[in-house]
C-alpha atoms as a PDB file:
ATOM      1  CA  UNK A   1      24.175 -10.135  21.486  1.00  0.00           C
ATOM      2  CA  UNK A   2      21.497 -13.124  20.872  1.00  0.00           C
ATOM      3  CA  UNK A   3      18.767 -14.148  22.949  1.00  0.00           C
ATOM      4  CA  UNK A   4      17.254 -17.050  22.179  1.00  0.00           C
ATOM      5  CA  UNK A   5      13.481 -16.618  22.039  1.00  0.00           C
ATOM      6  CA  UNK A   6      12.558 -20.029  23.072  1.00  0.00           C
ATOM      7  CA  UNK A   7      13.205 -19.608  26.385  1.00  0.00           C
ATOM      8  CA  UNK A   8      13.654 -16.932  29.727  1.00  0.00           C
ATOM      9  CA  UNK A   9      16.405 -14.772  29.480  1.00  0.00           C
ATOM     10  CA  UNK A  10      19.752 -15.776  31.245  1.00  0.00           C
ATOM     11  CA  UNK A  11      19.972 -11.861  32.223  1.00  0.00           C
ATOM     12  CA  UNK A  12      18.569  -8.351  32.259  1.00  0.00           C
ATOM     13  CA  UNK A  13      16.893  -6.987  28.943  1.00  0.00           C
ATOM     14  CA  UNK A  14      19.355  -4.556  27.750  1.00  0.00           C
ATOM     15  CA  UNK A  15      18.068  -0.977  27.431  1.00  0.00           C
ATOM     16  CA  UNK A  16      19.776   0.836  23.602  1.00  0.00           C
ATOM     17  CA  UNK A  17      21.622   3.219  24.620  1.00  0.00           C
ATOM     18  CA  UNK A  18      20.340   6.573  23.187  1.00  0.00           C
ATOM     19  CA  UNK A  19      23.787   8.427  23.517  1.00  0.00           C
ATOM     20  CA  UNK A  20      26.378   6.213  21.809  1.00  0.00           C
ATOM     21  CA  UNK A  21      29.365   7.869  20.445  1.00  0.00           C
ATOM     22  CA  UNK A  22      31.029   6.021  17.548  1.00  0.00           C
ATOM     23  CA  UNK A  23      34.235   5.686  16.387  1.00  0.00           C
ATOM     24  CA  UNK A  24      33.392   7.628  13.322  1.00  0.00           C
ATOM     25  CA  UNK A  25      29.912   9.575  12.417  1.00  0.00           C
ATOM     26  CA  UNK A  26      28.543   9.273   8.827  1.00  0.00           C
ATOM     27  CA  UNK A  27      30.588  12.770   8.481  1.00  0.00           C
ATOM     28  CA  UNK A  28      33.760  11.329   9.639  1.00  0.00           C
ATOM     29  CA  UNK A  29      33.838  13.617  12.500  1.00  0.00           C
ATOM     30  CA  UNK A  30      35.193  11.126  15.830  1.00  0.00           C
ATOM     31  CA  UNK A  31      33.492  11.382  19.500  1.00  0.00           C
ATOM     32  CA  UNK A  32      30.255  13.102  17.779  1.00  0.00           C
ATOM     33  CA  UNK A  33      26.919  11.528  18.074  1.00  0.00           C
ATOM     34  CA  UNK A  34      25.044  10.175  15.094  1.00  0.00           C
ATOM     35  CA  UNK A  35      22.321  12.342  15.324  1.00  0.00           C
ATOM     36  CA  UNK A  36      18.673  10.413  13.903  1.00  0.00           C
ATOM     37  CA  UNK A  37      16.959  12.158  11.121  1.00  0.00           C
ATOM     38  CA  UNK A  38      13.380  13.958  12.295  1.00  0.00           C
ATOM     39  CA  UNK A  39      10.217  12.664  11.121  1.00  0.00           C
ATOM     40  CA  UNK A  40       9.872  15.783   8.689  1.00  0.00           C
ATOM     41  CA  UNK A  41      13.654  14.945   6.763  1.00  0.00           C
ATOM     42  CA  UNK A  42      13.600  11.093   6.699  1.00  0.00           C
ATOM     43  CA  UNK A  43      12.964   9.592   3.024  1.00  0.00           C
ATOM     44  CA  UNK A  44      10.038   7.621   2.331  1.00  0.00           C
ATOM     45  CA  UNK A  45      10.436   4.202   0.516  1.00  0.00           C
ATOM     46  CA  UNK A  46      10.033   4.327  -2.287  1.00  0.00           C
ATOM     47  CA  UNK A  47       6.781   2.081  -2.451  1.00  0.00           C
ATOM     48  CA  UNK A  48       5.303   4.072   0.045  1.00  0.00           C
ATOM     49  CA  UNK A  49       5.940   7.158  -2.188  1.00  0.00           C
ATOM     50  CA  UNK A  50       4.125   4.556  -5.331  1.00  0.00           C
ATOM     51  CA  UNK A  51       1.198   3.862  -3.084  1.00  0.00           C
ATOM     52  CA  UNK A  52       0.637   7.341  -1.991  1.00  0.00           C
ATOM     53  CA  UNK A  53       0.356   8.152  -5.826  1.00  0.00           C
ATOM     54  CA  UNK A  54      -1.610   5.588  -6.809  1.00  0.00           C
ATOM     55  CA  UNK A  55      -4.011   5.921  -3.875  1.00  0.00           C
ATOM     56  CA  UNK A  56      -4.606   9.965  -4.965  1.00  0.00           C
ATOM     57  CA  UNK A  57      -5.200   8.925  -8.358  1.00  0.00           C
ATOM     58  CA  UNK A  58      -7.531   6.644  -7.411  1.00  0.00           C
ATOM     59  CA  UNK A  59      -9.716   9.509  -4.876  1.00  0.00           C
ATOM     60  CA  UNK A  60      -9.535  11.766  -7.911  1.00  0.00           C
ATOM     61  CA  UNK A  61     -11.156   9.023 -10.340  1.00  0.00           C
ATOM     62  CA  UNK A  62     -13.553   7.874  -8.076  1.00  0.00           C
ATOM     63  CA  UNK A  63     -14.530  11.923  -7.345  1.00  0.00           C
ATOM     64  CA  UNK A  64     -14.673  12.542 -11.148  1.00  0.00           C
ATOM     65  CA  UNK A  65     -16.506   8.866 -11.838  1.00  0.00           C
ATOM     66  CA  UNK A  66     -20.760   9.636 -12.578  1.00  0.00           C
ATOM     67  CA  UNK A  67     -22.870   8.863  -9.412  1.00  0.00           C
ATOM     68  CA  UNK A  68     -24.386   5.236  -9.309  1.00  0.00           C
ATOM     69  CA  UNK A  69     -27.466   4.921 -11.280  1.00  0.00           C
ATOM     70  CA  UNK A  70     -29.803   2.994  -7.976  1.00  0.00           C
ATOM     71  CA  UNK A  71     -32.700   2.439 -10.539  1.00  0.00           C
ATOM     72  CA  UNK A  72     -30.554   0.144 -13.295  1.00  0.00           C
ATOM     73  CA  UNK A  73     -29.155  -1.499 -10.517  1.00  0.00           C
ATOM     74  CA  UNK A  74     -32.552  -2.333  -8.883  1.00  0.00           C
ATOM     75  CA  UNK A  75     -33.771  -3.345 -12.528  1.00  0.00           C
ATOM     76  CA  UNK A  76     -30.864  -5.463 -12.695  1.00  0.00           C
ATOM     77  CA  UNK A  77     -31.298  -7.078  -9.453  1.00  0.00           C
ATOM     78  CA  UNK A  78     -35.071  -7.424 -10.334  1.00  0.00           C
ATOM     79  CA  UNK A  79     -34.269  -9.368 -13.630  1.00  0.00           C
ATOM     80  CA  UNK A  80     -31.673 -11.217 -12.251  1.00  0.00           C
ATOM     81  CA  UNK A  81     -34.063 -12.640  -9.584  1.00  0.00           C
ATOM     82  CA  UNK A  82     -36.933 -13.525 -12.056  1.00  0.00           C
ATOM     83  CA  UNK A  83     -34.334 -15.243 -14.309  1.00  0.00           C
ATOM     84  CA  UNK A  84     -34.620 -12.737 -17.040  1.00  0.00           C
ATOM     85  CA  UNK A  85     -31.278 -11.535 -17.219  1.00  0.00           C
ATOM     86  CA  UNK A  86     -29.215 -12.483 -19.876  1.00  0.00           C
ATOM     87  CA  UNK A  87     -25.435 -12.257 -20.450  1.00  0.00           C
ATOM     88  CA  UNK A  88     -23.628 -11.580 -23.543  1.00  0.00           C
ATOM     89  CA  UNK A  89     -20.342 -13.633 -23.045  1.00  0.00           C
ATOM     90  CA  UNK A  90     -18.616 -12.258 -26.064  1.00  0.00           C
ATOM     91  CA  UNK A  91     -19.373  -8.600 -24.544  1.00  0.00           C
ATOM     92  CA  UNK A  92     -18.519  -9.621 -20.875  1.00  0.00           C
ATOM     93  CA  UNK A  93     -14.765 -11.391 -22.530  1.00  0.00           C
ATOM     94  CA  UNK A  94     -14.369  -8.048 -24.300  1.00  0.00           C
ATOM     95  CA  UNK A  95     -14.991  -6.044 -20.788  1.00  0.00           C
ATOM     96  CA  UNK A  96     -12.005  -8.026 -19.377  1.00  0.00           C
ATOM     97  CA  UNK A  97      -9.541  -7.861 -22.052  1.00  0.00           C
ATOM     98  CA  UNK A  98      -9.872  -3.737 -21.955  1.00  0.00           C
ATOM     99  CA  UNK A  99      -9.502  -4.288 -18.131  1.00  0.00           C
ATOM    100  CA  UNK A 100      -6.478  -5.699 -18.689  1.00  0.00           C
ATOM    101  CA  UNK A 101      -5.084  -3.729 -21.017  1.00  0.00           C
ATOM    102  CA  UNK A 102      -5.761  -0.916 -18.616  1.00  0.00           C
ATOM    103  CA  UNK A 103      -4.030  -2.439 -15.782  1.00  0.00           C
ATOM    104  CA  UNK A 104      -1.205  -3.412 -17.973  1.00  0.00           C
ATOM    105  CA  UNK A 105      -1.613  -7.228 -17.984  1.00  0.00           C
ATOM    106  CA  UNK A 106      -2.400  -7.531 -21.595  1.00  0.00           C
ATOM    107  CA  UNK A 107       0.228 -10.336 -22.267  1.00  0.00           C
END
């Protein structure tokens, strides 16, 4: 059954019905309830199992990476401000290419 969802209902909202009894279960046992598979059995997707990976490689790189050096960044910030800072483009283009290649864009 349809409802349309641009308008009331022409009836009662149907409730599922929790106990159905098919013609045939996945077994191919008749008159036996499909039974849903518990939280603790049912398969991930497989993205979800990707993402959980990548996510705990991530924790463990970030745990492992040095802690951030506050002073360079406050001389940074400092020489940024009084217009001293200068950027090497060459080195910055270089920084991106190995970026890529890390990620696995390189072309």
């Amino acid at each position: 059954m349809v409802d349309k969802i641009d308008g009331p209902s022409p009836g009662p909202a149907r409730k599922p019905d929790s106990a159905r009894t098919p013609a045939a279960t996945p077994a191919g046992r008749p008159g036996e309830p499909v039974s849903e598979a518990s939280p603790t059995t049912a398969v991930r997707p497989e993205s979800e199992v990707v993402e959980s990976t990548l996510l705990k490689r991530a924790e463990s790189e970030v745990n492992n990476a040095p802690d951030v050096d506050r002073q360079q960044i406050n001389r940074i910030k400092e020489a940024i401000s009084n217009g001293e800072f200068q950027v090497d483009p060459e080195r910055v283009a270089k920084a991106f290419i190995e970026l890529e290649a890390l990620l696995g864009g390189g072309g």
